[in-house]
ModelCIF file with pLDDT and N, C-alpha, C, O atoms, coordinates in Angstrom:
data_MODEL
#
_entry.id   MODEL 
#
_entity.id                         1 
_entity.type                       polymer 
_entity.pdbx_number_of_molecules   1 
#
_entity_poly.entity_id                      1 
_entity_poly.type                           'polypeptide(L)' 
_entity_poly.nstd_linkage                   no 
_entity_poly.nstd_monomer                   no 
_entity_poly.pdbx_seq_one_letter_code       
;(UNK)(UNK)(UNK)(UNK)(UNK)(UNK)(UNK)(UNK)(UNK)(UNK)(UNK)(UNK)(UNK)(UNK)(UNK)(UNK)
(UNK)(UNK)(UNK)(UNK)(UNK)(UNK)(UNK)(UNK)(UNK)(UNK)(UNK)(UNK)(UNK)(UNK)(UNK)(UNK)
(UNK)(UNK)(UNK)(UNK)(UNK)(UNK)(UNK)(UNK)(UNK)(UNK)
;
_entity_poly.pdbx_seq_one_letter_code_can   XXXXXXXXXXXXXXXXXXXXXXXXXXXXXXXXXXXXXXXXXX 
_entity_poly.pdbx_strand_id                 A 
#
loop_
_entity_poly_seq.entity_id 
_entity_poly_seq.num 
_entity_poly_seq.mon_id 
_entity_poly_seq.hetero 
1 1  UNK n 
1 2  UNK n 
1 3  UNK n 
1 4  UNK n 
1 5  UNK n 
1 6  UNK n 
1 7  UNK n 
1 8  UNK n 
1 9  UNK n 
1 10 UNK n 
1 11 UNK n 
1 12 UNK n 
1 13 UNK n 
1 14 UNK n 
1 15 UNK n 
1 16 UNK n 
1 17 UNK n 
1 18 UNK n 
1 19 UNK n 
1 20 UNK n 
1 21 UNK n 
1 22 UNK n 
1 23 UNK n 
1 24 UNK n 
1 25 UNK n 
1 26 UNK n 
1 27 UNK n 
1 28 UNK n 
1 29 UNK n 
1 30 UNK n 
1 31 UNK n 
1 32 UNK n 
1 33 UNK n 
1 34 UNK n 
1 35 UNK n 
1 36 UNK n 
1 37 UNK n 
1 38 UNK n 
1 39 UNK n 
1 40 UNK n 
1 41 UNK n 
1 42 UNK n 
#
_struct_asym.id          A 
_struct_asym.entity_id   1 
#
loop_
_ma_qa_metric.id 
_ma_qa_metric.mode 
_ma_qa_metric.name 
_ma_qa_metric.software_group_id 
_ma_qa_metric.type 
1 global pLDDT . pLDDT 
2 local  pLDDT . pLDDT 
#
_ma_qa_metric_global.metric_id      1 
_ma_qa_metric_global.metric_value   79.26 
_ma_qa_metric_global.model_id       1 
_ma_qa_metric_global.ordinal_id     1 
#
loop_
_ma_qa_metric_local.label_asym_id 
_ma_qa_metric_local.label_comp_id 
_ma_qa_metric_local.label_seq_id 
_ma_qa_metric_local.metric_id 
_ma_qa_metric_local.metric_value 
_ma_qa_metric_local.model_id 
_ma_qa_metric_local.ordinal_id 
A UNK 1  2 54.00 1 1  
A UNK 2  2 55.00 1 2  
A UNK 3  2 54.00 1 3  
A UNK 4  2 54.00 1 4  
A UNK 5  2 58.00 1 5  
A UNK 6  2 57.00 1 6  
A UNK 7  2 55.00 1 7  
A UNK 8  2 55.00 1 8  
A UNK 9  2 56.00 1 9  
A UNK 10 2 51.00 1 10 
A UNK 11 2 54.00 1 11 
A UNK 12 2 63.00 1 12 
A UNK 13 2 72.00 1 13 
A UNK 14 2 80.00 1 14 
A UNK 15 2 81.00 1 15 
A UNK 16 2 86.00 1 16 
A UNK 17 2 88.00 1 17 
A UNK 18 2 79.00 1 18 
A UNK 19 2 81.00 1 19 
A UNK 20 2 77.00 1 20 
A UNK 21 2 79.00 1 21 
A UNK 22 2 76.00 1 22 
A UNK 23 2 75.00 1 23 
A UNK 24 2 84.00 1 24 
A UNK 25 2 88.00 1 25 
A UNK 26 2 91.00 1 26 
A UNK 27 2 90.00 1 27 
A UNK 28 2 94.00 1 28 
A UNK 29 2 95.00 1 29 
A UNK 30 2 94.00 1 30 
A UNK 31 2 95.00 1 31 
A UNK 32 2 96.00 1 32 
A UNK 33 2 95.00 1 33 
A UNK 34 2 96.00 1 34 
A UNK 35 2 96.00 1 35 
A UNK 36 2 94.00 1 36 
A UNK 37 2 95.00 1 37 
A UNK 38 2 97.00 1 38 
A UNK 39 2 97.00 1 39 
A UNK 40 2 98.00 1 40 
A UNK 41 2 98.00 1 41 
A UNK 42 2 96.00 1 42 
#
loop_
_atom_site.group_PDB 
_atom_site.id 
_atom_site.type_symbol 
_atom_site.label_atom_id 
_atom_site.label_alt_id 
_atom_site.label_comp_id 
_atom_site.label_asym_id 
_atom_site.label_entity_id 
_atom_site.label_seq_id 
_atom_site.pdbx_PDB_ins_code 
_atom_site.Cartn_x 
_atom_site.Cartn_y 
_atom_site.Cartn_z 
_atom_site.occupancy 
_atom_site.B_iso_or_equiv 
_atom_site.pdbx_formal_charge 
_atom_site.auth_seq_id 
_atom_site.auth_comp_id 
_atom_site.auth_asym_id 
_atom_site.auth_atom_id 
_atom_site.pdbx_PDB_model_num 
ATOM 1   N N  . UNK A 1 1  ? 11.092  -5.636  -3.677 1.00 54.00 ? 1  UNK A N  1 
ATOM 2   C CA . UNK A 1 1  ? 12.334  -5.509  -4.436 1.00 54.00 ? 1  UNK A CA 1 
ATOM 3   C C  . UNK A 1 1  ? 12.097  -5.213  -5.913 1.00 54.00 ? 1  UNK A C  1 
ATOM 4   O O  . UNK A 1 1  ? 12.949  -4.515  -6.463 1.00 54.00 ? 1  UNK A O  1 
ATOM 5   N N  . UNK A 1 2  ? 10.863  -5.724  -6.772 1.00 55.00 ? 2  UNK A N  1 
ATOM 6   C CA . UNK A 1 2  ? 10.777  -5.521  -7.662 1.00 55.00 ? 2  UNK A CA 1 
ATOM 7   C C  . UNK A 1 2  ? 10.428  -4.291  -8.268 1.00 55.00 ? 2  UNK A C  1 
ATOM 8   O O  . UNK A 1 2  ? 10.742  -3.955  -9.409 1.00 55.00 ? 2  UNK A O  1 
ATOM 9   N N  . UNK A 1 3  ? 9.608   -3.477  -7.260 1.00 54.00 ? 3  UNK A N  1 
ATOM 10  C CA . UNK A 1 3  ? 8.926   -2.214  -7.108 1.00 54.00 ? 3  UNK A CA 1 
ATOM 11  C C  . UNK A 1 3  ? 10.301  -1.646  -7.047 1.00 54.00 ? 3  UNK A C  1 
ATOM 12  O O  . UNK A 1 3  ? 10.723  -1.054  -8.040 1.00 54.00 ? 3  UNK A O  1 
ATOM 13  N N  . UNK A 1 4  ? 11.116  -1.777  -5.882 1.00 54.00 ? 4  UNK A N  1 
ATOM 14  C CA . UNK A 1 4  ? 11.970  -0.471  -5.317 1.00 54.00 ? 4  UNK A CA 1 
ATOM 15  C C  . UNK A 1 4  ? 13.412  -0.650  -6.741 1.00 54.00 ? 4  UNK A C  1 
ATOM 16  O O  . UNK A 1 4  ? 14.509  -0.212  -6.397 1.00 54.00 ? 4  UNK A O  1 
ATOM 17  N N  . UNK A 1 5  ? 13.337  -1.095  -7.796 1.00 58.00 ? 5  UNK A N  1 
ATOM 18  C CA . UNK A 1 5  ? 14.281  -1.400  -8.947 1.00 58.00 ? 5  UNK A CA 1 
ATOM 19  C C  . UNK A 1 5  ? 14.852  -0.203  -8.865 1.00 58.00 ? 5  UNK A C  1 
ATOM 20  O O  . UNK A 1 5  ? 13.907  0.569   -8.706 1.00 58.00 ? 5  UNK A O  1 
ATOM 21  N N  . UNK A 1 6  ? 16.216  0.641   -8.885 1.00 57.00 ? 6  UNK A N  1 
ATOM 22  C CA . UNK A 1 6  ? 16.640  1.386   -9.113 1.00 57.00 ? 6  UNK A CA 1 
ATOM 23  C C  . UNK A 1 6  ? 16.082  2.872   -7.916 1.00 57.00 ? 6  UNK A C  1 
ATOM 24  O O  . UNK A 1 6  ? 15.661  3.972   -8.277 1.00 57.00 ? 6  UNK A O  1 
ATOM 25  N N  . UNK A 1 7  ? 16.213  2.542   -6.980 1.00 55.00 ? 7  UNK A N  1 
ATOM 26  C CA . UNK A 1 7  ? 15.769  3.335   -5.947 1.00 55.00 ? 7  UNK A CA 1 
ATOM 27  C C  . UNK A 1 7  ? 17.060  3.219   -4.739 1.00 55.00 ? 7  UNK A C  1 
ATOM 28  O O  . UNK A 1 7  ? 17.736  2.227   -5.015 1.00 55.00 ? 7  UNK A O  1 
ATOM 29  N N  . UNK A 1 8  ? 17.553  3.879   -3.591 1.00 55.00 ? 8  UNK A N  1 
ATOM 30  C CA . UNK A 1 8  ? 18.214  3.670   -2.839 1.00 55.00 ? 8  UNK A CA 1 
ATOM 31  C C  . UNK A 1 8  ? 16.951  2.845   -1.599 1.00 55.00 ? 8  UNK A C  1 
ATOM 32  O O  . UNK A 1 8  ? 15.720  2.832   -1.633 1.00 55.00 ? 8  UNK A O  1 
ATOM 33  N N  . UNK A 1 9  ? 17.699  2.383   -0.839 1.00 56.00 ? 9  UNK A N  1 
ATOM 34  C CA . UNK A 1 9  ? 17.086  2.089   0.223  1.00 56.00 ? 9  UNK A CA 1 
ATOM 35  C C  . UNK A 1 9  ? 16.470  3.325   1.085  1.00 56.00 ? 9  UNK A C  1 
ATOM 36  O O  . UNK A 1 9  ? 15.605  3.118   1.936  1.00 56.00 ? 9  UNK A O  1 
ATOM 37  N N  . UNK A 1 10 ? 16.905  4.444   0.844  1.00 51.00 ? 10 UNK A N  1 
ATOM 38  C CA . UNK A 1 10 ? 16.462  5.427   1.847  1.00 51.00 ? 10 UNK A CA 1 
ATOM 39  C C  . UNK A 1 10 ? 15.289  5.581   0.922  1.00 51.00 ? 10 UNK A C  1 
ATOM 40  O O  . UNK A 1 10 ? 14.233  5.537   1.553  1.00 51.00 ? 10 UNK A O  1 
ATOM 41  N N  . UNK A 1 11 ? 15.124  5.757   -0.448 1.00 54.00 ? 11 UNK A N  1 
ATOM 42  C CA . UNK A 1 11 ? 14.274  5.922   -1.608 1.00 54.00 ? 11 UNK A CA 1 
ATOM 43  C C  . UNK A 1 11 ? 13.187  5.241   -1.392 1.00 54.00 ? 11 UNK A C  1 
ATOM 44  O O  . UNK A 1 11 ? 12.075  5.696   -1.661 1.00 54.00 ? 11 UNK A O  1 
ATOM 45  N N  . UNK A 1 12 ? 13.384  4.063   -0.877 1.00 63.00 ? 12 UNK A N  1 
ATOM 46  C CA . UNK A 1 12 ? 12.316  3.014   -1.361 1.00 63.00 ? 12 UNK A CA 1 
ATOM 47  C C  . UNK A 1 12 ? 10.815  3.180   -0.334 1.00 63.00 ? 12 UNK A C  1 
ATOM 48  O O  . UNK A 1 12 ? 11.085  3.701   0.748  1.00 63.00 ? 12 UNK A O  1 
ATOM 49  N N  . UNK A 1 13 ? 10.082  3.005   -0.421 1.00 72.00 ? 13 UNK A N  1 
ATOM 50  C CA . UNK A 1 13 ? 8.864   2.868   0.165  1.00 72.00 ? 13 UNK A CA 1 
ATOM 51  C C  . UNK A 1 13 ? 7.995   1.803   0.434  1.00 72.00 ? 13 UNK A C  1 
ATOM 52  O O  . UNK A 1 13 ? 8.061   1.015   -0.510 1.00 72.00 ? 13 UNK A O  1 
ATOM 53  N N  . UNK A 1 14 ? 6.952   1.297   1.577  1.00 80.00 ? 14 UNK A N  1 
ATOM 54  C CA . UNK A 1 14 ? 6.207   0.552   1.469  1.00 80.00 ? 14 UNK A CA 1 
ATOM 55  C C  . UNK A 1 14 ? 5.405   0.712   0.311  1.00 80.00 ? 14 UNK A C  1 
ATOM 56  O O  . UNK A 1 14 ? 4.580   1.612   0.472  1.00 80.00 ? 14 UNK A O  1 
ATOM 57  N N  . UNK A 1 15 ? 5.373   0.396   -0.329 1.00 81.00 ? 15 UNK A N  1 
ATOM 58  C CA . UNK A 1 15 ? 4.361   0.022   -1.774 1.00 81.00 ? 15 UNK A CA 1 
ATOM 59  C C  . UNK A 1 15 ? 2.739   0.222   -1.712 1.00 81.00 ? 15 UNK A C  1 
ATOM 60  O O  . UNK A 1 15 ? 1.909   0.915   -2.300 1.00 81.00 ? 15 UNK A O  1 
ATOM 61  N N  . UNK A 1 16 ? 2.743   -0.910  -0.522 1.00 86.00 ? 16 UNK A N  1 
ATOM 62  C CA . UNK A 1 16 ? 0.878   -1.350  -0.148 1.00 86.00 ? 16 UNK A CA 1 
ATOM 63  C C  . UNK A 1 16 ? 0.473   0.526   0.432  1.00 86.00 ? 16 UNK A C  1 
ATOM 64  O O  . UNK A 1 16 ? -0.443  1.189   -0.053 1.00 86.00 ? 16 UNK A O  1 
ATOM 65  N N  . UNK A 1 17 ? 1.327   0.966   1.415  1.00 88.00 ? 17 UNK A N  1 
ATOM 66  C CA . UNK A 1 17 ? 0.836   2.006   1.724  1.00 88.00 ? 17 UNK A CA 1 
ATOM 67  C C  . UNK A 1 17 ? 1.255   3.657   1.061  1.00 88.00 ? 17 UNK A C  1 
ATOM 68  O O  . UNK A 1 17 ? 1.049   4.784   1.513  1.00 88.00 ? 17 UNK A O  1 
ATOM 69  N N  . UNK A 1 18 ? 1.987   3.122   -0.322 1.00 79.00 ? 18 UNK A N  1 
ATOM 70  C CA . UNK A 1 18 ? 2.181   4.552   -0.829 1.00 79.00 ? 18 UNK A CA 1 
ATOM 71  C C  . UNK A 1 18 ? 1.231   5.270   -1.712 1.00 79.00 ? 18 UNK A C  1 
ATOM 72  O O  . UNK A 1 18 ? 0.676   4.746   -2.678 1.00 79.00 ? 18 UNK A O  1 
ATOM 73  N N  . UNK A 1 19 ? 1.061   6.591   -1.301 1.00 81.00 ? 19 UNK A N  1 
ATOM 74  C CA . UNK A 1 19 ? 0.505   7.527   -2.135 1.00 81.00 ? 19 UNK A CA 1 
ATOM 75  C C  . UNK A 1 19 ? 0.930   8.994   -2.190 1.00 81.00 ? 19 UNK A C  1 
ATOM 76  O O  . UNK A 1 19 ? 1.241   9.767   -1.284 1.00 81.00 ? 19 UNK A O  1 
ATOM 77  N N  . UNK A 1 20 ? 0.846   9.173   -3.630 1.00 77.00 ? 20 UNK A N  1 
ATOM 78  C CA . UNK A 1 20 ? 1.247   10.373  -4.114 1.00 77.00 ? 20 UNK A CA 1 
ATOM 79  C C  . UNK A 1 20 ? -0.189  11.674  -3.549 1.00 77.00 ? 20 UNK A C  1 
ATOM 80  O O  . UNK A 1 20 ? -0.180  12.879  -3.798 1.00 77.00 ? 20 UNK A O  1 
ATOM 81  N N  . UNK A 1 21 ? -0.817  11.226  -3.095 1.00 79.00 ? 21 UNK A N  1 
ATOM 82  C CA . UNK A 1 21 ? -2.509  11.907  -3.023 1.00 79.00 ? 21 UNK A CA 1 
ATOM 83  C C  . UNK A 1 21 ? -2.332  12.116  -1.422 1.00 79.00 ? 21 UNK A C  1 
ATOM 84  O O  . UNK A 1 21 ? -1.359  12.480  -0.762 1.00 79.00 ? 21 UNK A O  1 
ATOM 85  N N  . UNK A 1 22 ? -3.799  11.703  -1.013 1.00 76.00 ? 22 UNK A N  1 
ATOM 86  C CA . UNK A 1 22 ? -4.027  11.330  0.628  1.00 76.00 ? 22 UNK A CA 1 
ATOM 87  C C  . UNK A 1 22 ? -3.744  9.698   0.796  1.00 76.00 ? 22 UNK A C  1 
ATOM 88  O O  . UNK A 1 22 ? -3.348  8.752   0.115  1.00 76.00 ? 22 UNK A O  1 
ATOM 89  N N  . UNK A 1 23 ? -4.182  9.969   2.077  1.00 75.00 ? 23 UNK A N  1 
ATOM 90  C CA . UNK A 1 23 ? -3.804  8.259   2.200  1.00 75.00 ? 23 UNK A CA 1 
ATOM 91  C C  . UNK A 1 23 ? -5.168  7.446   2.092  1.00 75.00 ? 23 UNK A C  1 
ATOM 92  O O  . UNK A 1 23 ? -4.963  6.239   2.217  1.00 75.00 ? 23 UNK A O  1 
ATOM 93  N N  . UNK A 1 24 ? -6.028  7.659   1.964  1.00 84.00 ? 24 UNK A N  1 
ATOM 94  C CA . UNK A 1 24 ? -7.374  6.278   1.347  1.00 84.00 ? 24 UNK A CA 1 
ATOM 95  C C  . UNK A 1 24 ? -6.826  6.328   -0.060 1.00 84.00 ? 24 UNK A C  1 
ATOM 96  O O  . UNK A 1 24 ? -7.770  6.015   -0.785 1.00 84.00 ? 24 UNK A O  1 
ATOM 97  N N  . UNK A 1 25 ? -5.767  6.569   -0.791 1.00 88.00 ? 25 UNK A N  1 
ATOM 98  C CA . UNK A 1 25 ? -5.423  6.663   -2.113 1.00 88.00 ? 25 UNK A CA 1 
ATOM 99  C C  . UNK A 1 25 ? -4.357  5.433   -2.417 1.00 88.00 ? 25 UNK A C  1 
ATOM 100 O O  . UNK A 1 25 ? -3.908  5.232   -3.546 1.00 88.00 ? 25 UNK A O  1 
ATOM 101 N N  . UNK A 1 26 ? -4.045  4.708   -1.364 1.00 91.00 ? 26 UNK A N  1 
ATOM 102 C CA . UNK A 1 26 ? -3.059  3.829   -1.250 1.00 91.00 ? 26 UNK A CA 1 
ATOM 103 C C  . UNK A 1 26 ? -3.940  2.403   -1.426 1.00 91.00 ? 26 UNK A C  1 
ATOM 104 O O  . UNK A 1 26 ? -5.109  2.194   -1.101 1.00 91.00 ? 26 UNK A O  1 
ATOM 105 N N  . UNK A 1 27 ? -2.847  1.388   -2.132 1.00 90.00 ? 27 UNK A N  1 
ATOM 106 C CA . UNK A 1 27 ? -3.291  -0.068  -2.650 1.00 90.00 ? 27 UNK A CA 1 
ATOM 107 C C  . UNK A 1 27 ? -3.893  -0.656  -1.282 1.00 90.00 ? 27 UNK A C  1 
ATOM 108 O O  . UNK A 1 27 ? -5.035  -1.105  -1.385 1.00 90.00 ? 27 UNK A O  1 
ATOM 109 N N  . UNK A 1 28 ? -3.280  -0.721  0.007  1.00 94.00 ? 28 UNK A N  1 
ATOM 110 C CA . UNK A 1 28 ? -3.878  -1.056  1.279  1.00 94.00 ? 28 UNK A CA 1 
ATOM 111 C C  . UNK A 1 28 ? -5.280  -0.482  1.528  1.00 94.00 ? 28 UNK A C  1 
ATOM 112 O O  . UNK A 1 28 ? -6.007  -1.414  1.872  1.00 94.00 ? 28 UNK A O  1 
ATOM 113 N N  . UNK A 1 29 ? -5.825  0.467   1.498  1.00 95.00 ? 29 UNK A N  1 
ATOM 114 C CA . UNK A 1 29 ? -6.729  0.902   1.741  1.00 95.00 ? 29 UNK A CA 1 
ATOM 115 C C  . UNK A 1 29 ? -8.137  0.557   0.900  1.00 95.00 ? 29 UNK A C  1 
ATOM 116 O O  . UNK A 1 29 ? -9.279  0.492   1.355  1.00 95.00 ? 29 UNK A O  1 
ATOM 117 N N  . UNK A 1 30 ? -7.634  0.337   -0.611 1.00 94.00 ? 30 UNK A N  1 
ATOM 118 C CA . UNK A 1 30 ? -8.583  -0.467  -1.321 1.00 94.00 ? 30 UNK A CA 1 
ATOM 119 C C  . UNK A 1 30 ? -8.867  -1.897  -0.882 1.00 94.00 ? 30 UNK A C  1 
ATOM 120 O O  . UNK A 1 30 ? -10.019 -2.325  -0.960 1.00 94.00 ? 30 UNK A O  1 
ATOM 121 N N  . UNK A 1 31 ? -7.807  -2.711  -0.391 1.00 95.00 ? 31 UNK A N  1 
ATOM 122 C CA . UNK A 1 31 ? -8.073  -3.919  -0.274 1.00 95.00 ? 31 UNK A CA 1 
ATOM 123 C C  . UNK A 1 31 ? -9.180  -3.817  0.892  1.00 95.00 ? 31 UNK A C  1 
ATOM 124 O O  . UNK A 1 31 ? -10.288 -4.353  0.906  1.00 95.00 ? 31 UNK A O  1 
ATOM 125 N N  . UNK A 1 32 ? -8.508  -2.872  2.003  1.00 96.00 ? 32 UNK A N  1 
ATOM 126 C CA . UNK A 1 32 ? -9.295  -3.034  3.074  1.00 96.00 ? 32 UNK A CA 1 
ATOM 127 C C  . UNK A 1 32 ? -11.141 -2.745  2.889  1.00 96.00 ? 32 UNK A C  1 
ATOM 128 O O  . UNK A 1 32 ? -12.109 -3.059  3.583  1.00 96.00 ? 32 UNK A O  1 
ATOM 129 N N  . UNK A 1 33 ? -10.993 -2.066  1.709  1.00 95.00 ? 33 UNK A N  1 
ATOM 130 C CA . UNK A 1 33 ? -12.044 -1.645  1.574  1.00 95.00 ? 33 UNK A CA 1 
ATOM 131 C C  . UNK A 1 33 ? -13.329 -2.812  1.147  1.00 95.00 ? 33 UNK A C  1 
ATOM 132 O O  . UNK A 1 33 ? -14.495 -2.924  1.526  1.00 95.00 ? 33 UNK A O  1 
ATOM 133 N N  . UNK A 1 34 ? -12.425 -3.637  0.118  1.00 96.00 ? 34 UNK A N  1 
ATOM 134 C CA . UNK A 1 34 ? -12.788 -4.755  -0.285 1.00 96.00 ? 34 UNK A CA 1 
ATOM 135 C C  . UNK A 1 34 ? -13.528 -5.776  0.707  1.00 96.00 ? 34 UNK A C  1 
ATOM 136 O O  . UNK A 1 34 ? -14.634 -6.277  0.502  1.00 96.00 ? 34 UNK A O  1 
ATOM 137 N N  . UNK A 1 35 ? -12.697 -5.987  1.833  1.00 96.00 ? 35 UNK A N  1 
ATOM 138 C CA . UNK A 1 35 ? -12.685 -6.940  2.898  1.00 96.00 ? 35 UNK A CA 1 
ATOM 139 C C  . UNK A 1 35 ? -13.498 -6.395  3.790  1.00 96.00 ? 35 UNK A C  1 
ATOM 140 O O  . UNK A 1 35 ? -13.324 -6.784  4.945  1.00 96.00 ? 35 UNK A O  1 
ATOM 141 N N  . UNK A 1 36 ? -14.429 -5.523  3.587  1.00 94.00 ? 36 UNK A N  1 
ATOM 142 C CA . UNK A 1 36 ? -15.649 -4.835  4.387  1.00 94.00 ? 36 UNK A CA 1 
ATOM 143 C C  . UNK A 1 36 ? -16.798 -6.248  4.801  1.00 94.00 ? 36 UNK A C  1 
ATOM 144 O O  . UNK A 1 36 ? -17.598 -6.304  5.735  1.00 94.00 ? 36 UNK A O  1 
ATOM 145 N N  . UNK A 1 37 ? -16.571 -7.070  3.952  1.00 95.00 ? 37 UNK A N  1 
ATOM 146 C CA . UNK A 1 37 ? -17.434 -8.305  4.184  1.00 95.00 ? 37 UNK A CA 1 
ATOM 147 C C  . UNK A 1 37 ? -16.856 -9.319  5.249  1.00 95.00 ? 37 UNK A C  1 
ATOM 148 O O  . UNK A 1 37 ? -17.569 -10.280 5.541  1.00 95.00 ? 37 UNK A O  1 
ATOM 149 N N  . UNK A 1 38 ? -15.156 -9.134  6.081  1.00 97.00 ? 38 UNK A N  1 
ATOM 150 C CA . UNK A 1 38 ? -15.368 -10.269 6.572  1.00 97.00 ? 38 UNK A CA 1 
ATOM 151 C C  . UNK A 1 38 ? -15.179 -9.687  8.416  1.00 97.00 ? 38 UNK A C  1 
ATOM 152 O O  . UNK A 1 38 ? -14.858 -8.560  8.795  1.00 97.00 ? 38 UNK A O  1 
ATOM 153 N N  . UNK A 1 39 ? -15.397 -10.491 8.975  1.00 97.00 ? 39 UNK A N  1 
ATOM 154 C CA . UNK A 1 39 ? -15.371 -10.498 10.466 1.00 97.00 ? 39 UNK A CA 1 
ATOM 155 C C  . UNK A 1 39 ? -14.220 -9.989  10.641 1.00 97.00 ? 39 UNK A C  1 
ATOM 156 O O  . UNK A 1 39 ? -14.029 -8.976  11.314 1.00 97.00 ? 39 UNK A O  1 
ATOM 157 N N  . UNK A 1 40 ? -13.359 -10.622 10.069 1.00 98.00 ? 40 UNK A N  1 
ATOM 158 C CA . UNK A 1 40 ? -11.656 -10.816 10.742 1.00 98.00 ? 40 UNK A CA 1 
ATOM 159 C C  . UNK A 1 40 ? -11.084 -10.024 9.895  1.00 98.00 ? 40 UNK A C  1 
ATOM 160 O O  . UNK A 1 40 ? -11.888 -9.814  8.986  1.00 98.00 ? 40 UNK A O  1 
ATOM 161 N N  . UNK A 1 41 ? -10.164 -9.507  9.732  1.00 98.00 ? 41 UNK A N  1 
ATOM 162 C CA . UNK A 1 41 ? -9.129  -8.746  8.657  1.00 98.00 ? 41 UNK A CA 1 
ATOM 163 C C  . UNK A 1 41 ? -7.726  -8.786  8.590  1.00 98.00 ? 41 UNK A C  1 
ATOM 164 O O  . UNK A 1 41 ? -7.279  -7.675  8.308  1.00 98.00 ? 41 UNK A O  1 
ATOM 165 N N  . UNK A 1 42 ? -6.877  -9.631  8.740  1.00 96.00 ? 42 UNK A N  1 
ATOM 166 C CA . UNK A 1 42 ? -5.960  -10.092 9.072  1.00 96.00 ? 42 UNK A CA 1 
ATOM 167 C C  . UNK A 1 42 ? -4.389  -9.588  8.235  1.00 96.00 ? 42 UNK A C  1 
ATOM 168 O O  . UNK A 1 42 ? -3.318  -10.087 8.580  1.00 96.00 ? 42 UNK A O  1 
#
């Protein structure tokens, strides 16, 4: 909600998975990248 401020609902987007680029360019994809160390990934 804080992200989508002044956006319609049709406007708005998942956040974690948006990118203006490709998609390894998205905030999700870094984390995941991060979490290369654990077993589980949840």
């Amino acid at each position: 909600s804080r992200f989508n401020e002044g956006f319609s609902e049709a406007e708005s987007v998942l956040k974690v998975i948006y990118s203006s680029g490709e998609g390894h360019e998205t905030l999700l994809y870094h984390l995941l990248e991060k979490c290369e160390f654990a077993d589980r990934i949840i």
